[in-house]
N, C-alpha and C. Protein backbone atom coordinates (compact mmCIF):
# COMPACT_ATOMS: atom_id res chain seq x y z
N UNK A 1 0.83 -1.20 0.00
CA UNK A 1 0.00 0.00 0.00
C UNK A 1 0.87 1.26 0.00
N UNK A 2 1.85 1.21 0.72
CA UNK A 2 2.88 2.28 0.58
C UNK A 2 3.41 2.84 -0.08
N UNK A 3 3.23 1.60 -1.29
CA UNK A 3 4.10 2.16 -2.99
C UNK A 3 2.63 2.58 -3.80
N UNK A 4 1.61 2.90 -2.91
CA UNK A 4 0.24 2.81 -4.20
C UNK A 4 0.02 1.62 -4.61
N UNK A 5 -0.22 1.15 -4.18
CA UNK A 5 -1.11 -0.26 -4.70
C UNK A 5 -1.86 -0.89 -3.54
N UNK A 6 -3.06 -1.37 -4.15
CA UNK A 6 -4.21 -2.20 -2.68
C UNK A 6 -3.42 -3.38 -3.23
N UNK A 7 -3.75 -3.82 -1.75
CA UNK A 7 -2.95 -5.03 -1.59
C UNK A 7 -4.25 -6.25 -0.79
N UNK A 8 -4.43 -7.29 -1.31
CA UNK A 8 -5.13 -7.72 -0.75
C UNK A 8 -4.39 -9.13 -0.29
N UNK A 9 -4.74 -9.87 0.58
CA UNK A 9 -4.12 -11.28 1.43
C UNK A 9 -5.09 -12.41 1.07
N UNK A 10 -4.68 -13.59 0.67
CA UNK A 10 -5.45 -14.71 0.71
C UNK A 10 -5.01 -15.47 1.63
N UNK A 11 -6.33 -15.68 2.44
CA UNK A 11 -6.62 -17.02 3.47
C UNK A 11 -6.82 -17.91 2.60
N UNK A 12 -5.61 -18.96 2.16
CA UNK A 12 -6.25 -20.38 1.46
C UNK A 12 -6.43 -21.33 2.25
N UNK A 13 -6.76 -22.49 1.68
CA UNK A 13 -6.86 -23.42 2.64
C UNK A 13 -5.29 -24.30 3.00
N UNK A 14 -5.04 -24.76 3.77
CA UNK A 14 -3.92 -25.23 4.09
C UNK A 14 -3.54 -26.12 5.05
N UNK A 15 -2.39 -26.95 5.41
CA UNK A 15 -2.47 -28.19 5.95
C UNK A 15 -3.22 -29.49 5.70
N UNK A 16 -4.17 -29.63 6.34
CA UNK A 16 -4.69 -31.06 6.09
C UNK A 16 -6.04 -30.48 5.30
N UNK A 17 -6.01 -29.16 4.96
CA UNK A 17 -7.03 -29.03 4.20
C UNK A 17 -6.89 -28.60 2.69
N UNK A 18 -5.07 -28.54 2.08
CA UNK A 18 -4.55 -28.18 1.77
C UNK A 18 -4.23 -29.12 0.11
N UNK A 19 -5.24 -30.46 0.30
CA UNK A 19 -5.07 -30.72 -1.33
C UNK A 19 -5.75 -30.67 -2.57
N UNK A 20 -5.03 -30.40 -3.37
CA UNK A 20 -5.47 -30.04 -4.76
C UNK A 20 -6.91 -30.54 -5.19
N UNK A 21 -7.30 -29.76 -5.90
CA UNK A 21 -7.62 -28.37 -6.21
C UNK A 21 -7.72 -27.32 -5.42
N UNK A 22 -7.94 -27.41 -4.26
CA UNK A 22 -8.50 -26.55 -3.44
C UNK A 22 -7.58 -25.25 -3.13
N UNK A 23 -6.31 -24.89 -3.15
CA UNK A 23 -5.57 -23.60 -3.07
C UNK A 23 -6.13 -23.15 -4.24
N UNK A 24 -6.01 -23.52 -5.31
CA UNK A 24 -6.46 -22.79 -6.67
C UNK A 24 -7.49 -22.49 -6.60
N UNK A 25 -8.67 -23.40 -6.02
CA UNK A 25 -10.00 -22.81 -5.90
C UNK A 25 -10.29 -21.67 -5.20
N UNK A 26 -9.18 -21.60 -3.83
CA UNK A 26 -9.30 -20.35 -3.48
C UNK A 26 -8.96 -19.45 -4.17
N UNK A 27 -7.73 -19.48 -4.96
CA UNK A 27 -7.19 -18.17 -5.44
C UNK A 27 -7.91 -17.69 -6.57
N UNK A 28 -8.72 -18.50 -7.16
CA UNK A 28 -9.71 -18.43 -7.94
C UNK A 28 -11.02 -17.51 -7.95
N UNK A 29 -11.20 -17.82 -6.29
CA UNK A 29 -12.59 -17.40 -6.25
C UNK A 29 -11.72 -16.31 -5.72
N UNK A 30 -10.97 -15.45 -5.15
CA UNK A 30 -10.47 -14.52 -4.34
C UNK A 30 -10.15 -13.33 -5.88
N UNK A 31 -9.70 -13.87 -6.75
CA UNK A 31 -9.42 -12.92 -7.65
C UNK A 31 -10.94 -12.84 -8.36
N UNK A 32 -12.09 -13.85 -8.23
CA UNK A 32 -12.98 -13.61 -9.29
C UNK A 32 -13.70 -12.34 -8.45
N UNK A 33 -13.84 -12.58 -6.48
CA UNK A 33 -14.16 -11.57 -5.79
C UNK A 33 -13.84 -9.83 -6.13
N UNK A 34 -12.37 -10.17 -6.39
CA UNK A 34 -12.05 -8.66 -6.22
C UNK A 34 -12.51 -8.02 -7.58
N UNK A 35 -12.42 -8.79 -8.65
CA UNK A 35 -12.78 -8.81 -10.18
C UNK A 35 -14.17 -7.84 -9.70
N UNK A 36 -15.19 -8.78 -9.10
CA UNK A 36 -16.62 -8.27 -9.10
C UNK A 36 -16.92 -6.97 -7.97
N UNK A 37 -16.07 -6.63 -7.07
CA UNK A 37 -16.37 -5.61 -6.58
C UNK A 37 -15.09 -4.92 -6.68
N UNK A 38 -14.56 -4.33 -7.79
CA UNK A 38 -13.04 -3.48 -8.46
C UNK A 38 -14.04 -2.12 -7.90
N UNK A 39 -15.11 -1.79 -8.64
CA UNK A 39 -15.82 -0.59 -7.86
C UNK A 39 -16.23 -0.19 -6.66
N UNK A 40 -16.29 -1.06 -5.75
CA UNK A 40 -16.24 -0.78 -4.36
C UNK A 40 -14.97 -1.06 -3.51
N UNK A 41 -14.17 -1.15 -3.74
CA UNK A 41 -12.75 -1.39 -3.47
C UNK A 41 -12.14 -0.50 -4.12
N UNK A 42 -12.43 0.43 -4.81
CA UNK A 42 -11.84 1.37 -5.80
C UNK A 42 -10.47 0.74 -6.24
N UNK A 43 -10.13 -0.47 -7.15
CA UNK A 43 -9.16 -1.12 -7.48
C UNK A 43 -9.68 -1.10 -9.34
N UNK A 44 -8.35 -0.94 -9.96
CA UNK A 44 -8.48 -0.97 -11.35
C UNK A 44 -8.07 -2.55 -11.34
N UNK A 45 -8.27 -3.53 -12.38
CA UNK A 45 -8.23 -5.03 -12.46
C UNK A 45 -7.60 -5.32 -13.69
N UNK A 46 -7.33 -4.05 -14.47
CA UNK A 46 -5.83 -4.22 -15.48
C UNK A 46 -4.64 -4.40 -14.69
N UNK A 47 -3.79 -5.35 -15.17
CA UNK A 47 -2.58 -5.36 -14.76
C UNK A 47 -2.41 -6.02 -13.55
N UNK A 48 -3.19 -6.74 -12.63
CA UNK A 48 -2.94 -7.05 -11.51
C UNK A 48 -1.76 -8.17 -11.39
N UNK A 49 -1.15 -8.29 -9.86
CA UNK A 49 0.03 -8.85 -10.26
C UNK A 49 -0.31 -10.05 -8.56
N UNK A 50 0.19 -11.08 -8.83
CA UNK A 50 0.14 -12.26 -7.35
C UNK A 50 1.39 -12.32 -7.17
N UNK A 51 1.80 -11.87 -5.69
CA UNK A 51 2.20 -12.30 -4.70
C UNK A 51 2.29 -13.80 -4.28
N UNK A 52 3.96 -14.20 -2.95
CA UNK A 52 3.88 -15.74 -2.90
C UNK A 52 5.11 -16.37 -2.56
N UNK A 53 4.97 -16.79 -1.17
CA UNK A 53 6.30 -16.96 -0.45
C UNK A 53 6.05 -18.67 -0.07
N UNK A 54 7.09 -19.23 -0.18
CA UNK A 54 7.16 -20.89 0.00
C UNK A 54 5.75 -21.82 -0.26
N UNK A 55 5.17 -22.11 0.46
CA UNK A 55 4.29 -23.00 -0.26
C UNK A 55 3.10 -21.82 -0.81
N UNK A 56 2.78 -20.81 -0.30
CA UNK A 56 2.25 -19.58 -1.25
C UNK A 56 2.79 -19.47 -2.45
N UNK A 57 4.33 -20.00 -2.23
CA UNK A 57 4.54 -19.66 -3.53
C UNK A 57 4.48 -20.43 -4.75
N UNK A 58 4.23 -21.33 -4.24
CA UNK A 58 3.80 -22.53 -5.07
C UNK A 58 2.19 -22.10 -5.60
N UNK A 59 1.40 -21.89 -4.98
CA UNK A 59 -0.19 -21.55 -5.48
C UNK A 59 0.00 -20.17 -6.27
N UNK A 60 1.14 -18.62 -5.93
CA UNK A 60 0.97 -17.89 -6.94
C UNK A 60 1.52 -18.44 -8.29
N UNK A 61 2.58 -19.14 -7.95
CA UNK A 61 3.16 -19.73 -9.04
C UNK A 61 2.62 -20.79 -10.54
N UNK A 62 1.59 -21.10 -9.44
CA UNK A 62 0.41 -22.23 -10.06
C UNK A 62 -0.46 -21.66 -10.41
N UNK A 63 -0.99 -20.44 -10.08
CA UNK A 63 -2.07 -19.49 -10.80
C UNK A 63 -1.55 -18.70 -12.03
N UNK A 64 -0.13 -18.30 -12.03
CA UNK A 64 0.47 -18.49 -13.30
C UNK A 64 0.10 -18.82 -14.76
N UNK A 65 0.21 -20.40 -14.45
CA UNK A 65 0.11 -20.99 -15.49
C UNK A 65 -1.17 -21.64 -16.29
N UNK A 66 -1.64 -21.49 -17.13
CA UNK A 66 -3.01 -21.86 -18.08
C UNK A 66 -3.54 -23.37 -17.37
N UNK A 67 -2.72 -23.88 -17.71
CA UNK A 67 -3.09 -25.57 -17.02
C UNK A 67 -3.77 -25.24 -15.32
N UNK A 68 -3.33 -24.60 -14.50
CA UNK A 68 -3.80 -24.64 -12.80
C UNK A 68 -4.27 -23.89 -12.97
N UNK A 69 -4.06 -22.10 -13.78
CA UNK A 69 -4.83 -21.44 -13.24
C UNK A 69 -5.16 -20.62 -13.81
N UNK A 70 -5.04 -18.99 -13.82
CA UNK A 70 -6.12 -18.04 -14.53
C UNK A 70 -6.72 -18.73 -15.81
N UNK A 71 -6.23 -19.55 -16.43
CA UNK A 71 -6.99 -19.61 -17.89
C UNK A 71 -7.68 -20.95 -17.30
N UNK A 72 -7.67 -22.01 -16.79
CA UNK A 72 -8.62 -22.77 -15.95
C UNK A 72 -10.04 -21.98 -15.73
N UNK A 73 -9.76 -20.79 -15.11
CA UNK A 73 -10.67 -20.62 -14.28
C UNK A 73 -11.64 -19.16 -14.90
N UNK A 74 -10.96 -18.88 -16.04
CA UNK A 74 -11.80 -18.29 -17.01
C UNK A 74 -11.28 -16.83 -16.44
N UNK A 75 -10.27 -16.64 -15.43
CA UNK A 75 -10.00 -15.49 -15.59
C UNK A 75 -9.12 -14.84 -16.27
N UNK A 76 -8.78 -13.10 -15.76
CA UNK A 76 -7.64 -12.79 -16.54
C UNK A 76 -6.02 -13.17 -16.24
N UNK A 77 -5.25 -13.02 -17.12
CA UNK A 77 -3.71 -13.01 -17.10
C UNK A 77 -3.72 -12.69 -15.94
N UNK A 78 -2.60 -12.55 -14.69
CA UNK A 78 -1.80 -11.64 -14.32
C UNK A 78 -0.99 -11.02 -15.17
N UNK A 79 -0.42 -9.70 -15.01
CA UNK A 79 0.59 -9.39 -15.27
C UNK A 79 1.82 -9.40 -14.90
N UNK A 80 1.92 -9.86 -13.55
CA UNK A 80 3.67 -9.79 -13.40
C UNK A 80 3.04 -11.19 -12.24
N UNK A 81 4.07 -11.92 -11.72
CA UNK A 81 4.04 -12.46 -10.55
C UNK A 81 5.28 -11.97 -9.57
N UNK A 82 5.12 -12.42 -8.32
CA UNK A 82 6.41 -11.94 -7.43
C UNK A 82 6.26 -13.02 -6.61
N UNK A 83 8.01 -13.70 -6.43
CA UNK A 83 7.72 -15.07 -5.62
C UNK A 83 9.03 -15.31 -5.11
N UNK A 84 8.89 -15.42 -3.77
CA UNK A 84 9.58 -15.35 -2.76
C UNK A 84 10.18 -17.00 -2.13
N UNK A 85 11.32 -17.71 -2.37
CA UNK A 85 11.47 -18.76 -1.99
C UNK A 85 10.37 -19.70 -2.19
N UNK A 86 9.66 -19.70 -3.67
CA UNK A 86 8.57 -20.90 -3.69
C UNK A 86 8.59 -22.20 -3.73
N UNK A 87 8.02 -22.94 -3.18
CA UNK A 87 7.94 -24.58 -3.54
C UNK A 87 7.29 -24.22 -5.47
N UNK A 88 8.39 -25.27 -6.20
CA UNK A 88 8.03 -25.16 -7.18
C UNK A 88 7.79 -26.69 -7.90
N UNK A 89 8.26 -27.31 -7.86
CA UNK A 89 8.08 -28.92 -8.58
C UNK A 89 7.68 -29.56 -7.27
N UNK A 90 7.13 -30.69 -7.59
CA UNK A 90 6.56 -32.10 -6.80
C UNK A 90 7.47 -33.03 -7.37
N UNK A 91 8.62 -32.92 -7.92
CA UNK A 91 9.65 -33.70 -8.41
C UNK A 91 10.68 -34.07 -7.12
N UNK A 92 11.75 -34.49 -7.56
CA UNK A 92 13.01 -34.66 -6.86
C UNK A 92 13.22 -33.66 -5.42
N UNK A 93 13.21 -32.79 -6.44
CA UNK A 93 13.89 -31.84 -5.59
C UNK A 93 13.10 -30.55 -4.88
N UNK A 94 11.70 -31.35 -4.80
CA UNK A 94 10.06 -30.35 -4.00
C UNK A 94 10.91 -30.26 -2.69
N UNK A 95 10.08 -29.14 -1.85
CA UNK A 95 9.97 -29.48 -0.01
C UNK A 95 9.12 -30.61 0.66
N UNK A 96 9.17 -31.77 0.44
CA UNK A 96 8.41 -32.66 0.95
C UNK A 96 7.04 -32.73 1.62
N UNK A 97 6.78 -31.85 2.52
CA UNK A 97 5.76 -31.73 3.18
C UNK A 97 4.80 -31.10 2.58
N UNK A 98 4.83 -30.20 1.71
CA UNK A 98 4.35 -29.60 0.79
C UNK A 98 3.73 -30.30 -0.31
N UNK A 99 4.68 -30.72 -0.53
CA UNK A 99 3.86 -32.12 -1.80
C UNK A 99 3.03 -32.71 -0.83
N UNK A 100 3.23 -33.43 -0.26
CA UNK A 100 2.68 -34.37 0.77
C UNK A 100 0.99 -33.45 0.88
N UNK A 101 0.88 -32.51 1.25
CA UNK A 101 0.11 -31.48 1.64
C UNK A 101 -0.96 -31.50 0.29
N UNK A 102 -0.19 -30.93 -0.46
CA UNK A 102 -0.55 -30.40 -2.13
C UNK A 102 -1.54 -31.74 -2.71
N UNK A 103 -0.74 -32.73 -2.89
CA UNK A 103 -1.12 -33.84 -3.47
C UNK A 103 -1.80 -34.88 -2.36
N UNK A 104 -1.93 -35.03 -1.20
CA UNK A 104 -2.49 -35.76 -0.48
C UNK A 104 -0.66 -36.75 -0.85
N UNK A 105 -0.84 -37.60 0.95
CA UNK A 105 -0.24 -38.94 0.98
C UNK A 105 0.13 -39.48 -0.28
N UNK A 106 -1.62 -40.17 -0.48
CA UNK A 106 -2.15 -41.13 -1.43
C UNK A 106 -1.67 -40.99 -2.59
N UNK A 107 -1.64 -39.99 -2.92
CA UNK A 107 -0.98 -39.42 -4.42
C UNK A 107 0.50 -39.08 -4.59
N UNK A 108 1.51 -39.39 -3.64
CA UNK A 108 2.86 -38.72 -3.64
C UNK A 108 3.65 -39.19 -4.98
N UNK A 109 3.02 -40.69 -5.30
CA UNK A 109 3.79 -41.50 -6.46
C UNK A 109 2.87 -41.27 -7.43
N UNK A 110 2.19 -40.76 -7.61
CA UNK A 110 1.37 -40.66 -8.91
C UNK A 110 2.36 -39.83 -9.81
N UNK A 111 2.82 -40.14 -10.70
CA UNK A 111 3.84 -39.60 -11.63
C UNK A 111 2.85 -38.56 -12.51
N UNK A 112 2.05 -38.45 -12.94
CA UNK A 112 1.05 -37.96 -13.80
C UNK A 112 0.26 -36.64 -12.57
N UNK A 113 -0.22 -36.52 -11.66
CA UNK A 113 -0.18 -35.72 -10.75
C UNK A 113 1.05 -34.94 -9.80
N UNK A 114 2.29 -35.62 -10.46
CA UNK A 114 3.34 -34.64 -9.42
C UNK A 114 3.15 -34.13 -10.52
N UNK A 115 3.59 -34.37 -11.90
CA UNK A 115 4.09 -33.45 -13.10
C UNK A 115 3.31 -32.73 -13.35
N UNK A 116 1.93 -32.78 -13.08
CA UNK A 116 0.57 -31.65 -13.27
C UNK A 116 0.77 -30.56 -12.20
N UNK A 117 1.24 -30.49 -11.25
CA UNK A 117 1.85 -29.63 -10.08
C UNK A 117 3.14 -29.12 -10.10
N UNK A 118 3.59 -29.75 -11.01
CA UNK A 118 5.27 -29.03 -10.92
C UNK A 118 5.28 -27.86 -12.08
N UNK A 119 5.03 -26.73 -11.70
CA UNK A 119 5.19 -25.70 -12.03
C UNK A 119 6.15 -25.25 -13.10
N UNK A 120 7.52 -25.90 -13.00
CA UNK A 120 8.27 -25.95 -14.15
C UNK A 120 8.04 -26.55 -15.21
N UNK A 121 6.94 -27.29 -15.54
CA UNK A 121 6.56 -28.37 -16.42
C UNK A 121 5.44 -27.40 -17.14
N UNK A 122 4.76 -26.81 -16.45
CA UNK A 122 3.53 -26.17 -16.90
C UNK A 122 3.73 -25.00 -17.51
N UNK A 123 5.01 -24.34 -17.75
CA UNK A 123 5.55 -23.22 -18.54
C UNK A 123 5.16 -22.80 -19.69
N UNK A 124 4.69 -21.94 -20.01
CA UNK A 124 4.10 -21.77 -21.69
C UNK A 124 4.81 -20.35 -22.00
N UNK A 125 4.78 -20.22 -23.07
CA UNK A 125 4.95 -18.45 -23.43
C UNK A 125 4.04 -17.32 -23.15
N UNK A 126 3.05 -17.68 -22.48
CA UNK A 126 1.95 -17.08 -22.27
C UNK A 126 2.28 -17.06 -20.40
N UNK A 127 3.20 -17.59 -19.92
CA UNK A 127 3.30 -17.27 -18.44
C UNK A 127 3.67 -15.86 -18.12
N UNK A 128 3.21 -14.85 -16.73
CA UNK A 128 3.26 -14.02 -16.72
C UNK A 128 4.98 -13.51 -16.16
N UNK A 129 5.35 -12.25 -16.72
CA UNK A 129 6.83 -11.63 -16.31
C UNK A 129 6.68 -11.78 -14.80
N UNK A 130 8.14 -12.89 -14.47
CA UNK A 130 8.04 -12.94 -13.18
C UNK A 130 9.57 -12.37 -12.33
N UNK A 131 8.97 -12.09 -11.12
CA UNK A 131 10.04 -11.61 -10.15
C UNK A 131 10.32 -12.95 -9.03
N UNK A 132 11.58 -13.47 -8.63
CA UNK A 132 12.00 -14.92 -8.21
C UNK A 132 12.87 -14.40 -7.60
N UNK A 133 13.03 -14.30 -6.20
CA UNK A 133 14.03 -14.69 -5.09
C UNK A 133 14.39 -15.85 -4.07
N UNK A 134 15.72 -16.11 -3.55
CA UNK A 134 15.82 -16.74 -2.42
C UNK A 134 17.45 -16.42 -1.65
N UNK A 135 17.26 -17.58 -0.72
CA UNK A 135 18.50 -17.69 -0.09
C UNK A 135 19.47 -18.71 -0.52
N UNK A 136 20.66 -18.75 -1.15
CA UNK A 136 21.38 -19.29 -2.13
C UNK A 136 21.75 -20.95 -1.64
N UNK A 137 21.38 -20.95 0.42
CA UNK A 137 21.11 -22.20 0.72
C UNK A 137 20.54 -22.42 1.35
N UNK A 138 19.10 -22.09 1.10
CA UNK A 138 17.92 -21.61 1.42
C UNK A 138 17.73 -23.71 2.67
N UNK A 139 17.15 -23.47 3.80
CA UNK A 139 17.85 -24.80 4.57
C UNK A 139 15.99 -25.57 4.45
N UNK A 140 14.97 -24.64 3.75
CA UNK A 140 14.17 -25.50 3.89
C UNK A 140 13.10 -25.57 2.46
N UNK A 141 13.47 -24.55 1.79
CA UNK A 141 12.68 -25.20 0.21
C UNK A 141 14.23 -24.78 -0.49
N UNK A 142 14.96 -26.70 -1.37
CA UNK A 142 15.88 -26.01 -2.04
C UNK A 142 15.79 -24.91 -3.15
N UNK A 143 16.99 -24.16 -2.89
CA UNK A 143 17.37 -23.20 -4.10
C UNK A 143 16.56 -24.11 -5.87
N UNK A 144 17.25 -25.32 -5.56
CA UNK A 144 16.93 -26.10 -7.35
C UNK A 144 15.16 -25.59 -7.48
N UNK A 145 14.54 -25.65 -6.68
CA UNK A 145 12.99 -25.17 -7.21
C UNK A 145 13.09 -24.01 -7.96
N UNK A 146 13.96 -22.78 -7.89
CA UNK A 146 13.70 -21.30 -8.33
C UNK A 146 14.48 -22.03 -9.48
N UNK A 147 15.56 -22.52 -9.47
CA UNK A 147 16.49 -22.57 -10.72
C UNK A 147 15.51 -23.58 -11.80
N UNK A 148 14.96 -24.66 -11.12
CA UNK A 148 13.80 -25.10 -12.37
C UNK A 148 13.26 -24.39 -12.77
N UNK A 149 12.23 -23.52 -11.81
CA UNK A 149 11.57 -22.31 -12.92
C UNK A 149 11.73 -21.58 -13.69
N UNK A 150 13.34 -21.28 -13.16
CA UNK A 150 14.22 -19.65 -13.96
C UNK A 150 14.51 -20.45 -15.19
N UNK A 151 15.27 -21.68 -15.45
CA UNK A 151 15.26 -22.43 -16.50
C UNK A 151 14.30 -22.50 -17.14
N UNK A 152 13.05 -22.78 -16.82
CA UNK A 152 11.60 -22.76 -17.88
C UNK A 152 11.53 -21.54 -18.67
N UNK A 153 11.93 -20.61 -17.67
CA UNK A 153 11.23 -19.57 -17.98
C UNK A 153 12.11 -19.15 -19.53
N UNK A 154 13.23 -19.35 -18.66
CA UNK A 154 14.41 -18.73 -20.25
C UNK A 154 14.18 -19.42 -21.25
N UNK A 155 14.02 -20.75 -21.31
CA UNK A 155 13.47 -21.56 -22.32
C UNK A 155 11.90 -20.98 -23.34
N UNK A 156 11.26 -20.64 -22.20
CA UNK A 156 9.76 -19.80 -23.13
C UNK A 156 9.78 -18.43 -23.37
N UNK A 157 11.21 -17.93 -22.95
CA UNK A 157 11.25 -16.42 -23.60
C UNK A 157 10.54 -15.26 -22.83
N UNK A 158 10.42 -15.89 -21.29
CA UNK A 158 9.61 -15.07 -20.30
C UNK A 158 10.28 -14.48 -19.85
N UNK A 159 9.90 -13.02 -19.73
CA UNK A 159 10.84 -11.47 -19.12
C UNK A 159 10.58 -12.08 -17.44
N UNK A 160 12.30 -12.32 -17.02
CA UNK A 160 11.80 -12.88 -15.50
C UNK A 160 13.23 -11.79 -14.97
N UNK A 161 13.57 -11.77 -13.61
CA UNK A 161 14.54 -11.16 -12.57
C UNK A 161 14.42 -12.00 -11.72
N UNK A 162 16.04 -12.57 -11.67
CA UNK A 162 16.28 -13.68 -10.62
C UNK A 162 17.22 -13.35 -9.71
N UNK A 163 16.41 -12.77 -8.46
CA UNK A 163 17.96 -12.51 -7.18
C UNK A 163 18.32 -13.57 -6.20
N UNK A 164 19.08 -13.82 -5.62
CA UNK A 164 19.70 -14.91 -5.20
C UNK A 164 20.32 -14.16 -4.06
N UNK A 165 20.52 -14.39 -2.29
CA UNK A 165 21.13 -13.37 -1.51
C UNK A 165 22.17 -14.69 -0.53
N UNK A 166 22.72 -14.50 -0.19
CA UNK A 166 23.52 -15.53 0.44
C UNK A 166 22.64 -15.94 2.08
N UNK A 167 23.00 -17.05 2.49
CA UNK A 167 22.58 -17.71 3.80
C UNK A 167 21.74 -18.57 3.57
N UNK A 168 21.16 -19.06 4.23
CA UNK A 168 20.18 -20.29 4.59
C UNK A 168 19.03 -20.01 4.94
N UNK A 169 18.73 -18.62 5.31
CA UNK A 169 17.75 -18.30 5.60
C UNK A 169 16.07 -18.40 4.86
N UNK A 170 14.91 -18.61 5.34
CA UNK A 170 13.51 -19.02 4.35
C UNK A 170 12.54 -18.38 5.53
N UNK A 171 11.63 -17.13 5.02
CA UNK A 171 10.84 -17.43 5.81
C UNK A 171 10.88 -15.68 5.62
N UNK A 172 12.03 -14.95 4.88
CA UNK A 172 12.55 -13.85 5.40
C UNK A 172 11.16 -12.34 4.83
N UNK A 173 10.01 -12.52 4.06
CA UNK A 173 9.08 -11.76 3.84
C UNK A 173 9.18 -10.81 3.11
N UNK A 174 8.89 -9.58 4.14
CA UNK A 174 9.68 -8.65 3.21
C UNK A 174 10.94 -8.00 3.02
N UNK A 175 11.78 -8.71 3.65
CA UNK A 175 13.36 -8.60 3.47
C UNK A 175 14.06 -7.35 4.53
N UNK A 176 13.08 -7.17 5.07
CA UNK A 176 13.70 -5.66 5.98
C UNK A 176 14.98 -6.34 6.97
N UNK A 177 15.91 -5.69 6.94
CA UNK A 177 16.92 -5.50 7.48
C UNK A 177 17.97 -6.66 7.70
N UNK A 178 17.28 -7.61 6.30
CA UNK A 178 18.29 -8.69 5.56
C UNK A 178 19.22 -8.64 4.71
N UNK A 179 19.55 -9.32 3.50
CA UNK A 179 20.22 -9.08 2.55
C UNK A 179 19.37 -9.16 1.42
N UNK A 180 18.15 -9.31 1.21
CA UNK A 180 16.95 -9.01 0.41
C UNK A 180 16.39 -7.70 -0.14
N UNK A 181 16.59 -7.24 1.49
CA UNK A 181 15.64 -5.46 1.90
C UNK A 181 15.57 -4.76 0.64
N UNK A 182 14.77 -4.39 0.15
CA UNK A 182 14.57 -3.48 -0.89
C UNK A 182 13.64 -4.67 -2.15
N UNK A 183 13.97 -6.09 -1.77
CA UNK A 183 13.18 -6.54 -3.35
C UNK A 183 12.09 -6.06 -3.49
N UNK A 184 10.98 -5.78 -2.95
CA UNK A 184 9.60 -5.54 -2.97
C UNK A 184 9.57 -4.31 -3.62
N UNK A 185 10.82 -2.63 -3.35
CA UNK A 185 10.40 -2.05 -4.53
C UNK A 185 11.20 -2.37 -5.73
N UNK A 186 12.22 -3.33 -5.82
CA UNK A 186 12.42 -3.73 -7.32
C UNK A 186 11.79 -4.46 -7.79
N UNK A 187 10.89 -5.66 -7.04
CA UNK A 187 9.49 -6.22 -8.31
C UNK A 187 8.14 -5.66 -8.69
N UNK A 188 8.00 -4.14 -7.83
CA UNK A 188 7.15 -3.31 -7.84
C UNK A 188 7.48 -2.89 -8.83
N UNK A 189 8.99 -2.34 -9.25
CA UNK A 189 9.40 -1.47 -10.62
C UNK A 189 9.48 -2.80 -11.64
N UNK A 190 9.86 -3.74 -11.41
CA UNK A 190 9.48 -4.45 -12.58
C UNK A 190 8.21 -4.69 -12.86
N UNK A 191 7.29 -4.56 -11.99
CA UNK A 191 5.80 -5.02 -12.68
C UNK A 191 5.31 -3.75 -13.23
N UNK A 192 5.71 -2.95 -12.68
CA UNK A 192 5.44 -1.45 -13.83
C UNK A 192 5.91 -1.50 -15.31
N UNK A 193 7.19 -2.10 -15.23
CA UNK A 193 7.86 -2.04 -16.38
C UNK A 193 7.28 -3.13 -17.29
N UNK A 194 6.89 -3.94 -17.20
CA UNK A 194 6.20 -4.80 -17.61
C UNK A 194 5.27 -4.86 -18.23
């Protein structure tokens, strides 16, 4: 709000209430919400951009893409995303608990449902310009999740910014008085630029 922009928060569902479809359904119905009252919220609905830190960042990341989300769900593009240490694949190299979470137990080996969730897989040219940070040994979603994505992304020709800050640290938000501090107004100026 500080830089001019409403900012709104999603309560998704999460933990044991936390498997698929259901984050998307929230983020779904949360953007179709703000969509339908842009006039009483005094919010313009060009250009909007999602937010999305570790397993958040996995659901902005997944609203992203046509297959999970805005084009699923009949809404619009984002325009930029911003994503903060996200869980990104249900592959190798996911945060475990997260998958576990995402996909239910039951489903951890379903090869055909991790790859429908792994975010790097679901890449199109049509994904929105994204902003991607972490901690270079980040101790609880690995670094390899951002570098799968940043790889997709260069592969589909997507305008992305990839910062990388040293330590182990996960969890760090909005970066104040880390080695981060300041990303929030450089993916603010990139989603302008955008």
């Amino acid at each position: 709000n500080r830089l001019g922009y409403a900012a709104f928060v999603l309560q998704y569902r999460t933990a044991e209430y936390a498997q698929q479809p259901a984050p998307q359904e929230d983020a779904a119905r949360a953007v179709q919400f703000i969509m339908e009252h842009a006039d009483e919220f005094h919010v313009e609905t060009d250009g909007y951009a999602v937010m999305g830190f570790s397993a958040g960042g996995h659901l902005a990341a997944s609203w992203g893409t046509e297959s999970l989300g805005w084009k699923k769900y009949g809404l619009p593009r984002p325009a930029a995303m911003m994503l903060g240490y996200p869980v990104i694949t249900m592959g190798e190299k996911t945060h475990a608990d997260s998958r576990a979470r995402l996909l239910g137990e039951e489903h951890v080996r379903d090869e055909k449902l991790r790859n429908l969730y792994s975010v790097e897989q679901q890449i199109t040219g049509k994904y929105p310009p994204s902003f991607i940070w972490q901690c270079a040994a980040d101790a609880t979603v690995p670094i390899e999740n951002t570098r799968l994505l940043v790889r997709s992304l260069e592969e589909k020709n997507v305008p992305h910014v990839y910062e990388v800050f040293p330590g182990t640290s996960h969890g760090w938000g909005l970066g104040t008085g880390t080695a981060a501090e300041g990303w929030v107004e450089r993916a603010v100026k990139f989603w302008e630029e955008v």
